[in-house]
N, C-alpha and C. Protein backbone atom coordinates (compact mmCIF):
# COMPACT_ATOMS: atom_id res chain seq x y z
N UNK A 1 -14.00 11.52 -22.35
CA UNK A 1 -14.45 12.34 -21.26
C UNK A 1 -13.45 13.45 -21.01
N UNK A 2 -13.68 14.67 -20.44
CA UNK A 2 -13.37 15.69 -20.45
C UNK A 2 -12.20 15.26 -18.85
N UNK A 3 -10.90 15.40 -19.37
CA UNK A 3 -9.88 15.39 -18.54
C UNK A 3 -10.24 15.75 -16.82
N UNK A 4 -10.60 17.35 -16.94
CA UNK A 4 -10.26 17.82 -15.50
C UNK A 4 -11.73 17.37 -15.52
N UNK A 5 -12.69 16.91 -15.83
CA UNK A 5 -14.05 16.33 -15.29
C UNK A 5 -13.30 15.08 -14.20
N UNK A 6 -12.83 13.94 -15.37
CA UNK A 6 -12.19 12.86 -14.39
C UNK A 6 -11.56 12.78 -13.15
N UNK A 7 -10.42 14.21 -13.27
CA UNK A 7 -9.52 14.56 -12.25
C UNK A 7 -10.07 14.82 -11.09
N UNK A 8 -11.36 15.48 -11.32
CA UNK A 8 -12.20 15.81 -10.45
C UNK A 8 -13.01 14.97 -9.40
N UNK A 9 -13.69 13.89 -10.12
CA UNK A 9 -14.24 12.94 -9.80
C UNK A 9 -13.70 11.97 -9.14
N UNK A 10 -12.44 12.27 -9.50
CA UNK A 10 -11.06 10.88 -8.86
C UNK A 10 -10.88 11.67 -7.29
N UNK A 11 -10.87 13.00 -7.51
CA UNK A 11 -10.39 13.84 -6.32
C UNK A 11 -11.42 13.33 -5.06
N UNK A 12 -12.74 13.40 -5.90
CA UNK A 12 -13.89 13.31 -4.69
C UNK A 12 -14.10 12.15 -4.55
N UNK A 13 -13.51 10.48 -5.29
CA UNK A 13 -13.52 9.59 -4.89
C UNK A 13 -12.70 9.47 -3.58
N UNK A 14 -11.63 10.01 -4.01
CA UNK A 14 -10.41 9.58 -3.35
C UNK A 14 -10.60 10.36 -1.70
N UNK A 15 -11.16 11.55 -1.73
CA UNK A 15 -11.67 12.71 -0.65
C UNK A 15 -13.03 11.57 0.24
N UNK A 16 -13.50 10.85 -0.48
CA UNK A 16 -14.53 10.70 0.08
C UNK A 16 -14.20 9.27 1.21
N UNK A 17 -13.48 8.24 -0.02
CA UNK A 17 -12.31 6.95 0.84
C UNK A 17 -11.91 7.44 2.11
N UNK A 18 -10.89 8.62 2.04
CA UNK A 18 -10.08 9.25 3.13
C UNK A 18 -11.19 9.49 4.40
N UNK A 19 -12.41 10.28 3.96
CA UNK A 19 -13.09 10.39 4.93
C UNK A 19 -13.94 9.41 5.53
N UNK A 20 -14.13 8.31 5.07
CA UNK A 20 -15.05 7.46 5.25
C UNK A 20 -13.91 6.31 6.25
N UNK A 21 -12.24 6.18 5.87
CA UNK A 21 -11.57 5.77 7.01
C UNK A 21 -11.33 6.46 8.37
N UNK A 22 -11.22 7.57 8.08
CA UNK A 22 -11.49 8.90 9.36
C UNK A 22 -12.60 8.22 10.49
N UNK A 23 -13.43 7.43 9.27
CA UNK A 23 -15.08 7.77 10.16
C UNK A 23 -14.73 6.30 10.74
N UNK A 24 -14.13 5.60 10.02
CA UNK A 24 -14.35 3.97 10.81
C UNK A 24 -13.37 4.12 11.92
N UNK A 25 -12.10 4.30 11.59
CA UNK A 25 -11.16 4.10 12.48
C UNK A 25 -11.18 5.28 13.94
N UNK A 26 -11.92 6.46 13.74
CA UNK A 26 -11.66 7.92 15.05
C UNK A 26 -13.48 8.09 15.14
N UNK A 27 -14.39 8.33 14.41
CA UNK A 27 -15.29 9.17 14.69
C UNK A 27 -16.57 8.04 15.82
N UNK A 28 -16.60 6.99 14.61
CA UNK A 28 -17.61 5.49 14.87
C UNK A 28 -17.50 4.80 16.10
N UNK A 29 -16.28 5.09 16.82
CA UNK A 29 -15.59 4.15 17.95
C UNK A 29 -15.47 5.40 19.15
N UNK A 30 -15.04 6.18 18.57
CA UNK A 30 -15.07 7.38 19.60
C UNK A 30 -16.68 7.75 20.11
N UNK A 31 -17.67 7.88 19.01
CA UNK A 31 -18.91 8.29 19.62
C UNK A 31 -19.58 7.44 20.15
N UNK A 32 -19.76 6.21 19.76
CA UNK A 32 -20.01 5.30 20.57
C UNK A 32 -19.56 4.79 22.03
N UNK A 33 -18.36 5.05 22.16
CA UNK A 33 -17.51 5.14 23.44
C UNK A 33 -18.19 5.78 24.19
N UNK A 34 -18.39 7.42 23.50
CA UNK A 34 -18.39 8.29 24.14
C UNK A 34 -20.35 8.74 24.33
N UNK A 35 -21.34 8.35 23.84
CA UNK A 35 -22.53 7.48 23.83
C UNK A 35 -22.40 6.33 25.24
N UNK A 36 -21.95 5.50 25.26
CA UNK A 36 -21.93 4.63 26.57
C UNK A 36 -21.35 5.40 27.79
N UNK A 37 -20.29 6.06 27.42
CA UNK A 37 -19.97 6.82 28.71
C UNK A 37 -21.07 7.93 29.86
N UNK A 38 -21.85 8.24 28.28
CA UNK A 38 -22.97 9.18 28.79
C UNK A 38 -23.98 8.60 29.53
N UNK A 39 -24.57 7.50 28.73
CA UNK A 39 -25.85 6.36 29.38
C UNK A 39 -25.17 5.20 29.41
N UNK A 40 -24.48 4.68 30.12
CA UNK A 40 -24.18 3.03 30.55
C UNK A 40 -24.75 2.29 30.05
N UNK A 41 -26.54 2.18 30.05
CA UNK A 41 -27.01 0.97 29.62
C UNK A 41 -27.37 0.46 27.92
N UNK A 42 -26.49 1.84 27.52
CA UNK A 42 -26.20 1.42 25.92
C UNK A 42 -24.56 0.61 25.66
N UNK A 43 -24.39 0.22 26.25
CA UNK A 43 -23.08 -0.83 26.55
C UNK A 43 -23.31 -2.29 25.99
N UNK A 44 -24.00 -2.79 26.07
CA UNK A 44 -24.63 -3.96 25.00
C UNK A 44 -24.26 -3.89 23.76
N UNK A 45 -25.24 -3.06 23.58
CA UNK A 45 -25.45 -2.92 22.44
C UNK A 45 -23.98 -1.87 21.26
N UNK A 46 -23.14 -1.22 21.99
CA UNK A 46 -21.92 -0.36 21.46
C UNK A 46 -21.17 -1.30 20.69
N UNK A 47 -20.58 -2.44 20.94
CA UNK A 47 -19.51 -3.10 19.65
C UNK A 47 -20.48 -4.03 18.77
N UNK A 48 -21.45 -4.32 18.80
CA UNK A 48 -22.70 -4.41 17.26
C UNK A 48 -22.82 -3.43 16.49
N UNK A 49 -23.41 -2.26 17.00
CA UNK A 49 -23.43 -1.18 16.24
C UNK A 49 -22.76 -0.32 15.45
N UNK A 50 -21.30 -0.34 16.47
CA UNK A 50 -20.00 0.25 15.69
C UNK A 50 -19.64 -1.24 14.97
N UNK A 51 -19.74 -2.35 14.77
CA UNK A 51 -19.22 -3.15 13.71
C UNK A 51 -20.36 -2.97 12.66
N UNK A 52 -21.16 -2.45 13.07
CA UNK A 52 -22.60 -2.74 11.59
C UNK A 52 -21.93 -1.29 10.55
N UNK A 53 -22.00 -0.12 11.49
CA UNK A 53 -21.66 1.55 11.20
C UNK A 53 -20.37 1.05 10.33
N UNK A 54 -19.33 0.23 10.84
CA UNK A 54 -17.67 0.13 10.16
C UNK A 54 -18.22 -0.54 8.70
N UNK A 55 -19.01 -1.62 8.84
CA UNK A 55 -19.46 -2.45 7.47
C UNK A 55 -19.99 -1.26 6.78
N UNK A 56 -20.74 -0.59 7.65
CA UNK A 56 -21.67 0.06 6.46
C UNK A 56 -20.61 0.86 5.23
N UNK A 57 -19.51 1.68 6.25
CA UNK A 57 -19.47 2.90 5.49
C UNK A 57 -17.62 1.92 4.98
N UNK A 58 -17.69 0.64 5.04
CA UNK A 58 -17.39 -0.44 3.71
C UNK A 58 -17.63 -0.66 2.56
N UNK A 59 -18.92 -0.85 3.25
CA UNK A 59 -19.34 -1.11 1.78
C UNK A 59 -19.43 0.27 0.66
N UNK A 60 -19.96 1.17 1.43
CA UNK A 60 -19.86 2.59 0.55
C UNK A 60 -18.47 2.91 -0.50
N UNK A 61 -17.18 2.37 0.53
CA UNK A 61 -15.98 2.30 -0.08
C UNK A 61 -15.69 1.21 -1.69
N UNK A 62 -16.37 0.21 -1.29
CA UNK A 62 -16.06 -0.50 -2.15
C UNK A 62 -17.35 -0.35 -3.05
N UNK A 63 -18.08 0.79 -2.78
CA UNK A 63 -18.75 0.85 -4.35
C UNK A 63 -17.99 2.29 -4.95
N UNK A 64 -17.52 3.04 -3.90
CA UNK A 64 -16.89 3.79 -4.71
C UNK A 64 -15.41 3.45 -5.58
N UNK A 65 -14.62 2.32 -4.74
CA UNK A 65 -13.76 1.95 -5.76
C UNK A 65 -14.37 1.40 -6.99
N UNK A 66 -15.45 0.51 -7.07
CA UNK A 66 -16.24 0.40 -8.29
C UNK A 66 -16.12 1.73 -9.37
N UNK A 67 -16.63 2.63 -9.06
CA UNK A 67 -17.03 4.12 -9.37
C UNK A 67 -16.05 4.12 -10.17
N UNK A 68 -14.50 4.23 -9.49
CA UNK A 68 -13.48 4.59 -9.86
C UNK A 68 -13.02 3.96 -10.77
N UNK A 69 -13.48 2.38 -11.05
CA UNK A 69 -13.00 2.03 -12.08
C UNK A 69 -13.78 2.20 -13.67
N UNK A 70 -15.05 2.29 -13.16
CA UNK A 70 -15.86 2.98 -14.24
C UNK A 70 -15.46 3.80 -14.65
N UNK A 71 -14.87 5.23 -14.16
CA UNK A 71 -15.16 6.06 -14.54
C UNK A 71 -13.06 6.10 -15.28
N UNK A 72 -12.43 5.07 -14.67
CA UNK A 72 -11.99 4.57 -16.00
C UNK A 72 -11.72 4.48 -16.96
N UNK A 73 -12.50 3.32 -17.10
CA UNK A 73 -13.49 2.76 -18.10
C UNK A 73 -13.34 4.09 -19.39
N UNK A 74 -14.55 4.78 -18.74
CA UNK A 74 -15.22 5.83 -19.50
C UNK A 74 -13.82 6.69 -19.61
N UNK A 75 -13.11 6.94 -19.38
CA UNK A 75 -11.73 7.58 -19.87
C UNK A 75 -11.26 7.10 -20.95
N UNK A 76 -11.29 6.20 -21.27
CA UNK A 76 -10.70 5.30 -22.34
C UNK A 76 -11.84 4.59 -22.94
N UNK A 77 -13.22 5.25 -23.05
CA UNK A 77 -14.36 4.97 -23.57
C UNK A 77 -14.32 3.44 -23.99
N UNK A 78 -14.75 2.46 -22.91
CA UNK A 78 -13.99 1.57 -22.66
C UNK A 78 -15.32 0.94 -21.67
N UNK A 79 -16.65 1.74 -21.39
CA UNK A 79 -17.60 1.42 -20.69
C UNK A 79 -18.51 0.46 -21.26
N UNK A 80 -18.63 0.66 -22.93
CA UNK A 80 -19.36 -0.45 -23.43
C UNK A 80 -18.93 -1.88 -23.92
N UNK A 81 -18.22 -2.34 -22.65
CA UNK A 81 -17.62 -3.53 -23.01
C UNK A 81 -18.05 -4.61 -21.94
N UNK A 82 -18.08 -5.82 -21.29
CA UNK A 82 -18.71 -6.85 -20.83
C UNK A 82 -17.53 -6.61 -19.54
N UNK A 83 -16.75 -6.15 -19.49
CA UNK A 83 -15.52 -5.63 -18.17
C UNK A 83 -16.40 -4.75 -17.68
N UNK A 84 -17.30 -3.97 -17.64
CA UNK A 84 -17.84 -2.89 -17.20
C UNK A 84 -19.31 -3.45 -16.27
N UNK A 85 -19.84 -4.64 -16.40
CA UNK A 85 -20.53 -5.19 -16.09
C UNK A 85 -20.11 -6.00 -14.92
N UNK A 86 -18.66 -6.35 -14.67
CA UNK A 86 -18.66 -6.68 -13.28
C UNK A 86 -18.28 -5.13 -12.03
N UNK A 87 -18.19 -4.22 -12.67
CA UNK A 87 -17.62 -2.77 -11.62
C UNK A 87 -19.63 -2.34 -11.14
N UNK A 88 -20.19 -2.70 -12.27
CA UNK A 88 -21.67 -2.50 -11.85
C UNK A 88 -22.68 -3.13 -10.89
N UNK A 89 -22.21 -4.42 -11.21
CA UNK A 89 -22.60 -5.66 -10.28
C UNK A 89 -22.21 -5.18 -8.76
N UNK A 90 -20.78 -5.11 -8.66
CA UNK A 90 -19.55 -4.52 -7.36
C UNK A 90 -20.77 -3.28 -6.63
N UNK A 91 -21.52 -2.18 -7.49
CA UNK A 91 -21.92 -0.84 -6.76
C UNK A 91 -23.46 -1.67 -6.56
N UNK A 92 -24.17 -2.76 -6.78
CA UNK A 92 -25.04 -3.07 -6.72
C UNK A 92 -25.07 -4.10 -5.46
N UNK A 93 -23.82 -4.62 -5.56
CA UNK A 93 -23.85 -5.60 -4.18
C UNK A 93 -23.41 -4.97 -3.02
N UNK A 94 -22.58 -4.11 -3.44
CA UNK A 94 -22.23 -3.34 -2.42
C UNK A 94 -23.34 -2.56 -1.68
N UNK A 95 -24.29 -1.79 -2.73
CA UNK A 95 -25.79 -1.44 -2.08
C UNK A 95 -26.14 -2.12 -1.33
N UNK A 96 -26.57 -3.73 -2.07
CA UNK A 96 -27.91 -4.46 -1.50
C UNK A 96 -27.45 -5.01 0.02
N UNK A 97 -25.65 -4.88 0.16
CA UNK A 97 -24.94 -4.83 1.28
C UNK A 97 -25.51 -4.71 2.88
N UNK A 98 -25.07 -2.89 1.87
CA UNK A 98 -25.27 -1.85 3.05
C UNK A 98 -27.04 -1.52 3.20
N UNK A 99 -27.83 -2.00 1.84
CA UNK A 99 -29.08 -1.92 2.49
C UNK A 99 -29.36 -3.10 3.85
N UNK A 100 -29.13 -3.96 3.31
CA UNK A 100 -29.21 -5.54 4.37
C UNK A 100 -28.71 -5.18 5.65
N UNK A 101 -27.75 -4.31 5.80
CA UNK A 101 -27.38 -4.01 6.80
C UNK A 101 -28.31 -2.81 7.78
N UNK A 102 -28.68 -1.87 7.29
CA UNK A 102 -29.53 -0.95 7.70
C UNK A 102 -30.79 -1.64 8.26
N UNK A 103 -31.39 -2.45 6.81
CA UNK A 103 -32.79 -3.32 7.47
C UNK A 103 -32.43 -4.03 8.78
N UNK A 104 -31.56 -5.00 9.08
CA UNK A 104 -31.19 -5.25 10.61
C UNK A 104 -31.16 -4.37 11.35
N UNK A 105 -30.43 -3.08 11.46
CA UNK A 105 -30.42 -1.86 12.57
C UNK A 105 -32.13 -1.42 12.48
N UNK A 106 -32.69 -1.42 11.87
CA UNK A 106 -34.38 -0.93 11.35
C UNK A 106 -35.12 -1.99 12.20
N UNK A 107 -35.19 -3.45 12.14
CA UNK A 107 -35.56 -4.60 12.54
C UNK A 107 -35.48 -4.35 14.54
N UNK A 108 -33.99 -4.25 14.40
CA UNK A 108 -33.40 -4.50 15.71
C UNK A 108 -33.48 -3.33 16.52
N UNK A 109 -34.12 -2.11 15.91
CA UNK A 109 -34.51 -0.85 16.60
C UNK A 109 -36.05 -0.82 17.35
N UNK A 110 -36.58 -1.50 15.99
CA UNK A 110 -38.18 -1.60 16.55
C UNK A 110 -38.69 -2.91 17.42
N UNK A 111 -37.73 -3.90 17.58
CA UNK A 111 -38.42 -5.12 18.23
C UNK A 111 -37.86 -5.09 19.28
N UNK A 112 -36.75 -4.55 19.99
CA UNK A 112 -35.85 -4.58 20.84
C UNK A 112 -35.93 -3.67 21.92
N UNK A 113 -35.85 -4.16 22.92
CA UNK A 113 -36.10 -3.12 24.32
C UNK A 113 -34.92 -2.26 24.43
N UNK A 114 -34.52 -1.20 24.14
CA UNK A 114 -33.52 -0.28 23.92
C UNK A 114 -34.01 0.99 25.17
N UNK A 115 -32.78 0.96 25.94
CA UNK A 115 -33.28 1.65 27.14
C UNK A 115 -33.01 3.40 26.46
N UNK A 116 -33.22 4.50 26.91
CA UNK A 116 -33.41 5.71 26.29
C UNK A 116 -33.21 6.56 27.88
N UNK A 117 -32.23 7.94 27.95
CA UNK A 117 -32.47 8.72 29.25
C UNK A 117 -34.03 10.10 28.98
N UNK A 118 -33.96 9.78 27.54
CA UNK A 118 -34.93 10.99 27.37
C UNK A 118 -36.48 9.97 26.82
N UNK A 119 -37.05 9.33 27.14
CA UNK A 119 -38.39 8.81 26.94
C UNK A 119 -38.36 7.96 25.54
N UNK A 120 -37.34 7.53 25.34
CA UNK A 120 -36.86 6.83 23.91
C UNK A 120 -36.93 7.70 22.75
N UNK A 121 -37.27 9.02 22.90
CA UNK A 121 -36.83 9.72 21.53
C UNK A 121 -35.46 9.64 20.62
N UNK A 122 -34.65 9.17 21.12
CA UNK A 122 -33.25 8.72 20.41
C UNK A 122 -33.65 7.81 19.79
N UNK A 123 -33.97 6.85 20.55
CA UNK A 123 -34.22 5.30 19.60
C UNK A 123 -35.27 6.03 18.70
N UNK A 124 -36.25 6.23 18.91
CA UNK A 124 -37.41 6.72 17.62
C UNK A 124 -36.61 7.25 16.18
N UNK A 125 -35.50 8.37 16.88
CA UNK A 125 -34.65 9.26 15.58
C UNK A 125 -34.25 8.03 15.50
N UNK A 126 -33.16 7.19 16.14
CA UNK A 126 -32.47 6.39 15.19
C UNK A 126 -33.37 5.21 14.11
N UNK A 127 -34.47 4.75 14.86
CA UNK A 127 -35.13 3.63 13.57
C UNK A 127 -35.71 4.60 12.56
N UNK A 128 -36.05 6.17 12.90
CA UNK A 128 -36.31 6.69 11.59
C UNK A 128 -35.20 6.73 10.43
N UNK A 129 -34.12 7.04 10.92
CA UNK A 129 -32.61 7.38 10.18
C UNK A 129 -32.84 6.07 9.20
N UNK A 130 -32.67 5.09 10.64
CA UNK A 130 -32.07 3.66 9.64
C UNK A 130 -33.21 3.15 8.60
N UNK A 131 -34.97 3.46 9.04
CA UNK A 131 -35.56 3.26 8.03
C UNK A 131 -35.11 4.22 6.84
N UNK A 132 -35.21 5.06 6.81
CA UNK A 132 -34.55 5.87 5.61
C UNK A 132 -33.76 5.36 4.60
N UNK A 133 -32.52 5.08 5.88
CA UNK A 133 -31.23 4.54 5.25
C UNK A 133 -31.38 3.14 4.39
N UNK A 134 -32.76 2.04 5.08
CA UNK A 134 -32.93 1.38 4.06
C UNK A 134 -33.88 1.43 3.17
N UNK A 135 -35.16 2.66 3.11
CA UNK A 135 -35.55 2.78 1.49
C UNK A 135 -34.24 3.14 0.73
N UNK A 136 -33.90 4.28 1.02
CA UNK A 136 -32.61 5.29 0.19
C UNK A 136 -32.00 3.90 -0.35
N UNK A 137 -31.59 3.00 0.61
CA UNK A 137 -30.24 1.99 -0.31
C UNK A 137 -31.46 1.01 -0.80
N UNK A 138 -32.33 0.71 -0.98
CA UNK A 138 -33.46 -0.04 -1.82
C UNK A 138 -33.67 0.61 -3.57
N UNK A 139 -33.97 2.19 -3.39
CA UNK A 139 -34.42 2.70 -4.18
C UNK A 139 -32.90 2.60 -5.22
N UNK A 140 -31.93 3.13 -4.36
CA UNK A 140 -30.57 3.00 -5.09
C UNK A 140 -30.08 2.07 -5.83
N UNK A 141 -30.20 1.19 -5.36
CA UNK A 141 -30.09 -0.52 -5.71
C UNK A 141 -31.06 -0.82 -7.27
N UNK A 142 -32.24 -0.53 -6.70
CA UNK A 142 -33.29 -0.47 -8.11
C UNK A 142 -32.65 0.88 -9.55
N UNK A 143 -32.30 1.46 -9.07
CA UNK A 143 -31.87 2.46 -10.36
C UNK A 143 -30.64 1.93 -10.86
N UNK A 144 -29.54 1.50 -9.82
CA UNK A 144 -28.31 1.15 -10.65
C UNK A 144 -28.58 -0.36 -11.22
N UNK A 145 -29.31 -1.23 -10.94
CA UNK A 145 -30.05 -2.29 -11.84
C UNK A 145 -30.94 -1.65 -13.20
N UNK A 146 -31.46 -0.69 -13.09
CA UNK A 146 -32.11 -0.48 -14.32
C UNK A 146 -30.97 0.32 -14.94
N UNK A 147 -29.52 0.89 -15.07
CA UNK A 147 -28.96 1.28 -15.25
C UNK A 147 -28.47 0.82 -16.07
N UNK A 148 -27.81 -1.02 -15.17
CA UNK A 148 -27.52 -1.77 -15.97
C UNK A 148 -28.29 -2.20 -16.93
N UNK A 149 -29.52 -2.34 -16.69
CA UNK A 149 -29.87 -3.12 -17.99
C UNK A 149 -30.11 -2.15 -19.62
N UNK A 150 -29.98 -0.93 -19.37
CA UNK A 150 -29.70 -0.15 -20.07
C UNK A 150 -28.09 0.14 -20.90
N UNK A 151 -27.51 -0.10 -20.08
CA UNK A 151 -25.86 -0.55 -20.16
C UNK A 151 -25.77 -1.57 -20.80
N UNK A 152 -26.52 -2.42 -20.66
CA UNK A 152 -25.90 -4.09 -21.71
C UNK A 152 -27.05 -3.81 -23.09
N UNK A 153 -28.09 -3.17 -23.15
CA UNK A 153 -28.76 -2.74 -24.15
C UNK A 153 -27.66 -1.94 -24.62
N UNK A 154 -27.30 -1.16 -24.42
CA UNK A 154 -26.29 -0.01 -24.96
C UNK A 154 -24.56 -0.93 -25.83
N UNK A 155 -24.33 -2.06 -24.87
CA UNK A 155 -23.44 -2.85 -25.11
C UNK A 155 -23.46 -3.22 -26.37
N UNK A 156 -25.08 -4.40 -26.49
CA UNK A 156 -24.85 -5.11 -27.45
C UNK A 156 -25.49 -3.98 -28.70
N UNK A 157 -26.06 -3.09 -28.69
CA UNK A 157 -26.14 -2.19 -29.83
C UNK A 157 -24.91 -1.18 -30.39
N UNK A 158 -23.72 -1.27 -29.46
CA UNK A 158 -22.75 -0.84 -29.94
C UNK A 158 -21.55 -2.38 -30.32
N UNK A 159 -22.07 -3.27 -30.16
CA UNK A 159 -21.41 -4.23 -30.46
C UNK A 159 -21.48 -4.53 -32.06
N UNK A 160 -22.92 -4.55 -31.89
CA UNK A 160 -23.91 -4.59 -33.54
C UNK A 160 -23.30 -3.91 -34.63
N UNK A 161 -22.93 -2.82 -33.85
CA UNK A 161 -22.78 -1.61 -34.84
C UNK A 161 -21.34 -1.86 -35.79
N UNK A 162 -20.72 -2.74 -34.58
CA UNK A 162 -18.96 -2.74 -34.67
C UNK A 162 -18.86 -4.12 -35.79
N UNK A 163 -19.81 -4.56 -35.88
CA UNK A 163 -19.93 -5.69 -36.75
C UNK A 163 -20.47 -5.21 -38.10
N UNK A 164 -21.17 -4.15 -37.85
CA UNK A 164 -21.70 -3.93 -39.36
C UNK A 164 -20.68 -3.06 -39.75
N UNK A 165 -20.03 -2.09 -39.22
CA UNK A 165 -19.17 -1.33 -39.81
C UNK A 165 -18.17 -2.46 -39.92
């Protein structure tokens, strides 16, 4: 793989980690704070939500350290090997994670009496978001599974190969 490609990719891993602790530790806790301060009777519900929001953008982390080791991997062309199959598994559980997690905020948006100052249009945006958020991590989940199984096809036909040569 092309050097400053990697360098690159490491940059926006590493850019993306940084921001995603920004978001757990100052942004997630602050707006929520600052969300209850505005309407009180979202006070319940504020340290669930900011612990679901902290998991979520967790798990995002630990599929991007996955990422990072793939891409690795692929530095040292080093991807078609049976080591590469647990960093894939890692961005797949890490999905089906953060999808599992969304479907609860999705669940717990629509069955739940959630008080609103503007006629519940907030709650409406938010179960739309979080439905989103769990097709998006469904659909995601399904491609990096067919990914893999393309990846261990790819494996054992370069395995094949290493035997006949």
């Amino acid at each position: 793989m092309n050097g400053f490609f990697v360098t690159a990719l490491r940059a926006g891993i590493v850019a993306a980690i940084l921001v995603g602790l920004f978001g757990q530790i100052v942004v997630i806790p602050t707006a929520a704070a600052e969300e209850v301060e505005y309407f009180p009777p979202y006070a319940p519900f504020e340290a669930p939500y900011v612990a679901v929001a902290i998991l979520g953008v967790a798990c995002v982390q630990v599929a991007l350290v996955a990422v990072w080791m793939l891409l690795a991997m692929a530095g040292r062309d080093a991807v078609f090997t049976p080591r590469a199959f647990r960093w894939v598994d890692t961005v797949i559980g890490a999905t089906v994670a953060a999808t599992l997690l969304a479907l609860g905020v999705t669940v717990h948006l629509a069955v739940a009496e959630i008080p609103s100052p503007y006629d519940g249009m907030e709650v409406i945006a938010a179960l739309g978001a979080a439905a989103a958020c769990t097709g998006t991590g469904a659909a995601f989940a399904m491609l990096v599974a067919v990914l893999r199984s393309l990846l261990r096809k790819a494996t054992d036909l370069q395995t094949e190969m290493a035997e006949v040569v």
